[in-house]
N, C-alpha and C. Protein backbone atom coordinates (compact mmCIF):
# COMPACT_ATOMS: atom_id res chain seq x y z
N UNK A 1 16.22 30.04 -8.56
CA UNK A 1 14.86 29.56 -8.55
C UNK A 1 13.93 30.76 -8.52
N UNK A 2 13.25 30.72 -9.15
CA UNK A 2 11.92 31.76 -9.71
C UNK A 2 10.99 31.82 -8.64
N UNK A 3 10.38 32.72 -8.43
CA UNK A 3 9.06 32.78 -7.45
C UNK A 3 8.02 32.11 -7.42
N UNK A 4 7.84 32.24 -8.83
CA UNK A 4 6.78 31.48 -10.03
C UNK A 4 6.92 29.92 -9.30
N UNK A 5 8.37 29.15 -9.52
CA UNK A 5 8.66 27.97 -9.15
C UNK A 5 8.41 27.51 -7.81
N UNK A 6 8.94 28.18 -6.81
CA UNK A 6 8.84 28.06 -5.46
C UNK A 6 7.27 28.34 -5.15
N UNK A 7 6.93 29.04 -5.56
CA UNK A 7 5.31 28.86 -5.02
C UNK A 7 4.14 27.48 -6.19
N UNK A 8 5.01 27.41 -6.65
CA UNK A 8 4.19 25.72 -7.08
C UNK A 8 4.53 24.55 -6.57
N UNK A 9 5.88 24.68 -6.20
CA UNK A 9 6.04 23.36 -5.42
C UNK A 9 5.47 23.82 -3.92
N UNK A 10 5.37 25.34 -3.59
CA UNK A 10 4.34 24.60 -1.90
C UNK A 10 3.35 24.59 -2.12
N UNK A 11 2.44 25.06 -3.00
CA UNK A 11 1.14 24.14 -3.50
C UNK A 11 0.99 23.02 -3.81
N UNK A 12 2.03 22.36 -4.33
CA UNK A 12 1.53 21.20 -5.23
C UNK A 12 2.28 19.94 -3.69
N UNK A 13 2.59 20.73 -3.06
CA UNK A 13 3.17 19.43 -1.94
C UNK A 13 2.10 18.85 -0.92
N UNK A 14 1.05 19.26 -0.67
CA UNK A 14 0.47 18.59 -0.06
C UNK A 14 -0.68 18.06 -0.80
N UNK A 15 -0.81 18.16 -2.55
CA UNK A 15 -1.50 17.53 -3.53
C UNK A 15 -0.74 15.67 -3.44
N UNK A 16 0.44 16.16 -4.18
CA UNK A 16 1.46 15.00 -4.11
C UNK A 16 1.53 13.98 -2.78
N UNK A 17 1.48 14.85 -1.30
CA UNK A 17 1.38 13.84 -0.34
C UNK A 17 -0.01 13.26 -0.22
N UNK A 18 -0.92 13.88 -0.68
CA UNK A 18 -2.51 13.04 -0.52
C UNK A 18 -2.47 12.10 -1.49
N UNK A 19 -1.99 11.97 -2.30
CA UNK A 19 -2.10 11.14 -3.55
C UNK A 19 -1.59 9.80 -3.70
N UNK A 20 -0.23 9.87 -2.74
CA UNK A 20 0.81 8.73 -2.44
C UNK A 20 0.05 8.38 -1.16
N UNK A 21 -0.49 9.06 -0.59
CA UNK A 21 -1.10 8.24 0.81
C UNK A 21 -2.83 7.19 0.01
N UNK A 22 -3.14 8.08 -0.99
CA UNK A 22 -4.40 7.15 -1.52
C UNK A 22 -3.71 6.17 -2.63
N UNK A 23 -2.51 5.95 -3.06
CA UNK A 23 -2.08 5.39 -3.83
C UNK A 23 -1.70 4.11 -2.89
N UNK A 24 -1.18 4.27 -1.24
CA UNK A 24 -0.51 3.27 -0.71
C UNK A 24 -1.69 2.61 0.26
N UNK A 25 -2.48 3.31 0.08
CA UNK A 25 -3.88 2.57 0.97
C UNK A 25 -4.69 1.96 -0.14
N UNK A 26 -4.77 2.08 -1.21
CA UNK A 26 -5.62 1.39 -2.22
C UNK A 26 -4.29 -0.12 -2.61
N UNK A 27 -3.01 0.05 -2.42
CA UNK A 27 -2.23 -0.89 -2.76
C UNK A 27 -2.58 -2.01 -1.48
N UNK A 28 -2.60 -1.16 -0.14
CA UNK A 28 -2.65 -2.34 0.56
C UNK A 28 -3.85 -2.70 0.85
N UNK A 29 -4.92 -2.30 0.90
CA UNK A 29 -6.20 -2.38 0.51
C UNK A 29 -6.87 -3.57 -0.83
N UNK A 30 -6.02 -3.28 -2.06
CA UNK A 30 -6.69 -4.28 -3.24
C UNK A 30 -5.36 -5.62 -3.51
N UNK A 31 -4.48 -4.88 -2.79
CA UNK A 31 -2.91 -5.94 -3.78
C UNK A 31 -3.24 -6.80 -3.34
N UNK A 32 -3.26 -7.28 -1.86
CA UNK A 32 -3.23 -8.88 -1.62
C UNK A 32 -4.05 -9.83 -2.52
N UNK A 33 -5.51 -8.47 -2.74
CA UNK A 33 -6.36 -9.86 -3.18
C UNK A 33 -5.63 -10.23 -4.60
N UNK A 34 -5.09 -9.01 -5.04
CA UNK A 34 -4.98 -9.28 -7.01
C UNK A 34 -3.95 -10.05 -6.67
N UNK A 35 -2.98 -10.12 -5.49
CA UNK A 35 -1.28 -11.06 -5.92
C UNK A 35 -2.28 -12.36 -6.30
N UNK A 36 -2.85 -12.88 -4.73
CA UNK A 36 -3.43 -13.77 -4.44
C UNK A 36 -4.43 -14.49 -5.55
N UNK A 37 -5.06 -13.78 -5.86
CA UNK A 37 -5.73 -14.45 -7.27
C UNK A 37 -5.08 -14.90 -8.17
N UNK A 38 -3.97 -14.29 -8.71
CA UNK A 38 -3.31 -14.49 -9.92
C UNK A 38 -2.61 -15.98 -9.67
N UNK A 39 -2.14 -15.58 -7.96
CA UNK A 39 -1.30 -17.14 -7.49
C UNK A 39 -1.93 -18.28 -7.50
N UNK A 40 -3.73 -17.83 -7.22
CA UNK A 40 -4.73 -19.12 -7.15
C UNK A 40 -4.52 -19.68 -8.85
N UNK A 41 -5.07 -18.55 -9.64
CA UNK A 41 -4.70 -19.44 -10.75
C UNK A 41 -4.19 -19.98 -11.72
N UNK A 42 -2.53 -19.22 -10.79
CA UNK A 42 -1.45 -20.22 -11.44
C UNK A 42 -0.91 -21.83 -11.13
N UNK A 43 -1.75 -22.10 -10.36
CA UNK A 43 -1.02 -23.32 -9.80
C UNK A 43 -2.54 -24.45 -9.88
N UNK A 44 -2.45 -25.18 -10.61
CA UNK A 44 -3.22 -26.54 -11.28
C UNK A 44 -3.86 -27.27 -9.96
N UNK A 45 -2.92 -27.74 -8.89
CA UNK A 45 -3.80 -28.71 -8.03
C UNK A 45 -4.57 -28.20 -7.20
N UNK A 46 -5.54 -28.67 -6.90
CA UNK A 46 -7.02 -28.23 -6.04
C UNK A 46 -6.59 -28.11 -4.94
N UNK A 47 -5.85 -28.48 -3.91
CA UNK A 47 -5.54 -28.35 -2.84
C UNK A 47 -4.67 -27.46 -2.57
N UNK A 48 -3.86 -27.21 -3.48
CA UNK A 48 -2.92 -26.42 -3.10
C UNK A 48 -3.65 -24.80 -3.26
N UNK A 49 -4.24 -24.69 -4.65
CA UNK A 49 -4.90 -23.59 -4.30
C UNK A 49 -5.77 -23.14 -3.60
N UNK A 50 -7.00 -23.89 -3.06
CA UNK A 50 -7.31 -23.85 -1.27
C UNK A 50 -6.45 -23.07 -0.04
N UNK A 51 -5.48 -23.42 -0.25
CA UNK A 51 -4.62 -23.53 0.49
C UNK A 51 -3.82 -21.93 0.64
N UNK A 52 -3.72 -21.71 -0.96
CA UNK A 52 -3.25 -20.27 -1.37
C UNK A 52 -4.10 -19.20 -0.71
N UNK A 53 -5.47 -19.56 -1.37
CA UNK A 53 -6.67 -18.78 -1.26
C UNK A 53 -6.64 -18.33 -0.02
N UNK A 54 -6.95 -19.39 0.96
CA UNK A 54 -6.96 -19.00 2.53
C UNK A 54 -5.70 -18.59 3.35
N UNK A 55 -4.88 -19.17 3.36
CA UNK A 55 -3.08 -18.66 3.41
C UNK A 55 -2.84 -16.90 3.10
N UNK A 56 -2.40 -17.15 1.86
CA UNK A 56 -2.09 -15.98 1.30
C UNK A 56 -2.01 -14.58 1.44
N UNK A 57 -3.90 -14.62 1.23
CA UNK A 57 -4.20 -12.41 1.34
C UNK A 57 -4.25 -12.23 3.01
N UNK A 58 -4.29 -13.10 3.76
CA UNK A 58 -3.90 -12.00 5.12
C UNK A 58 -2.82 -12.24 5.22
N UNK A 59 -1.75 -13.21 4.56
CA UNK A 59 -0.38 -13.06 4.98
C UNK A 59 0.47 -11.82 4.12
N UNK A 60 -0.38 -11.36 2.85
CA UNK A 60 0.19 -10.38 2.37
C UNK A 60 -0.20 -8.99 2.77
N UNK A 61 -1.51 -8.85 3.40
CA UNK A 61 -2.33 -7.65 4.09
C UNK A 61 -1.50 -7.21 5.26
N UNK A 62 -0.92 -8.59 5.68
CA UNK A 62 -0.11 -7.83 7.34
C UNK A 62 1.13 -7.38 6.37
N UNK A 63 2.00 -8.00 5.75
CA UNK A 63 3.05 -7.69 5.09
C UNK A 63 3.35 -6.04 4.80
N UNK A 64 1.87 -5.99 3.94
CA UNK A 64 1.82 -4.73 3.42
C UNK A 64 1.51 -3.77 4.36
N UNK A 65 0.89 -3.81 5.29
CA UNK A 65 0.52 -3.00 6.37
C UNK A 65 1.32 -2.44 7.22
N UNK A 66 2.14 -3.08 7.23
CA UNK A 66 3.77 -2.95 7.76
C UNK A 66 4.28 -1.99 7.48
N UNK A 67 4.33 -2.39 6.04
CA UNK A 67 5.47 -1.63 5.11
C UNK A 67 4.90 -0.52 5.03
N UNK A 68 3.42 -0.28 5.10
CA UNK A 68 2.73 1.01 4.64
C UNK A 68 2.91 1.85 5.86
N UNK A 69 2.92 1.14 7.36
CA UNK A 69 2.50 1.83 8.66
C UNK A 69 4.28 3.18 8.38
N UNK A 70 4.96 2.56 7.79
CA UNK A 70 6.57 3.49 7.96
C UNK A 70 6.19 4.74 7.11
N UNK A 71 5.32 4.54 5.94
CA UNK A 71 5.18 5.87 5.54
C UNK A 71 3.69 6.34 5.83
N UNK A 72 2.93 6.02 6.14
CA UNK A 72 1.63 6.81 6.76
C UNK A 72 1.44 7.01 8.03
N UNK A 73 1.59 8.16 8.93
CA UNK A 73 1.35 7.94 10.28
C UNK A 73 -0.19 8.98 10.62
N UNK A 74 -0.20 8.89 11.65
CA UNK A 74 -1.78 9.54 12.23
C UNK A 74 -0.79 10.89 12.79
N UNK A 75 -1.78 11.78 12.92
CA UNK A 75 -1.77 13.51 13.11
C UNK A 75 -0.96 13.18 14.61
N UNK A 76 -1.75 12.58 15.46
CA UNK A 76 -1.44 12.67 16.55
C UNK A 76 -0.37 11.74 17.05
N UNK A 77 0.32 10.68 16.02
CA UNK A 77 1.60 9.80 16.41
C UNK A 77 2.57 10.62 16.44
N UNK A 78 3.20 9.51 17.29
CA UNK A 78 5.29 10.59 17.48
C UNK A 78 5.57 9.63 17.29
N UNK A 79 6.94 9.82 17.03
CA UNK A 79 7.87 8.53 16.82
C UNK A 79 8.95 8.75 17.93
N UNK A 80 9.27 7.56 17.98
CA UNK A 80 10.26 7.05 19.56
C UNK A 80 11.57 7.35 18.57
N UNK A 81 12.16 8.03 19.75
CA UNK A 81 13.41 8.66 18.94
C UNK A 81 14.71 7.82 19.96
């Protein structure tokens, strides 16, 4: 491995980690609403999509929040070992 090489990947590594952290906060941030819409208007009866509408994007917001909390943590978290 080249010098050349090794000094672009430790530059470019904390480009790459800002990017996946704004990539996984804009997912859990916009996805619920886009799943959720698409689900409202796939499904024909009035009630049921009511039902979607209000149901749905916070049941997919916690989902995702979840899943996101394992790869984003705060400066000052530790993890229980």
């Amino acid at each position: 491995m080249s010098l050349r090489s090794a000094t672009f990947r430790h530059r470019a590594a904390p480009a790459l980690k800002s990017a996946a952290k704004f990539i996984i906060i804009n997912a859990v941030t916009y996805g619920p609403a886009g799943v959720t819409g698409w689900a409202v208007k796939s499904v024909a009866r009035r009630p049921l999509r009511l039902l979607l509408a209000v149901a749905l994007e916070p049941l997919l917001k916690r989902v995702l929040s979840r899943a996101a909390s394992r790869f984003i943590k705060e400066k000052d978290e530790k993890t229980a070992n």
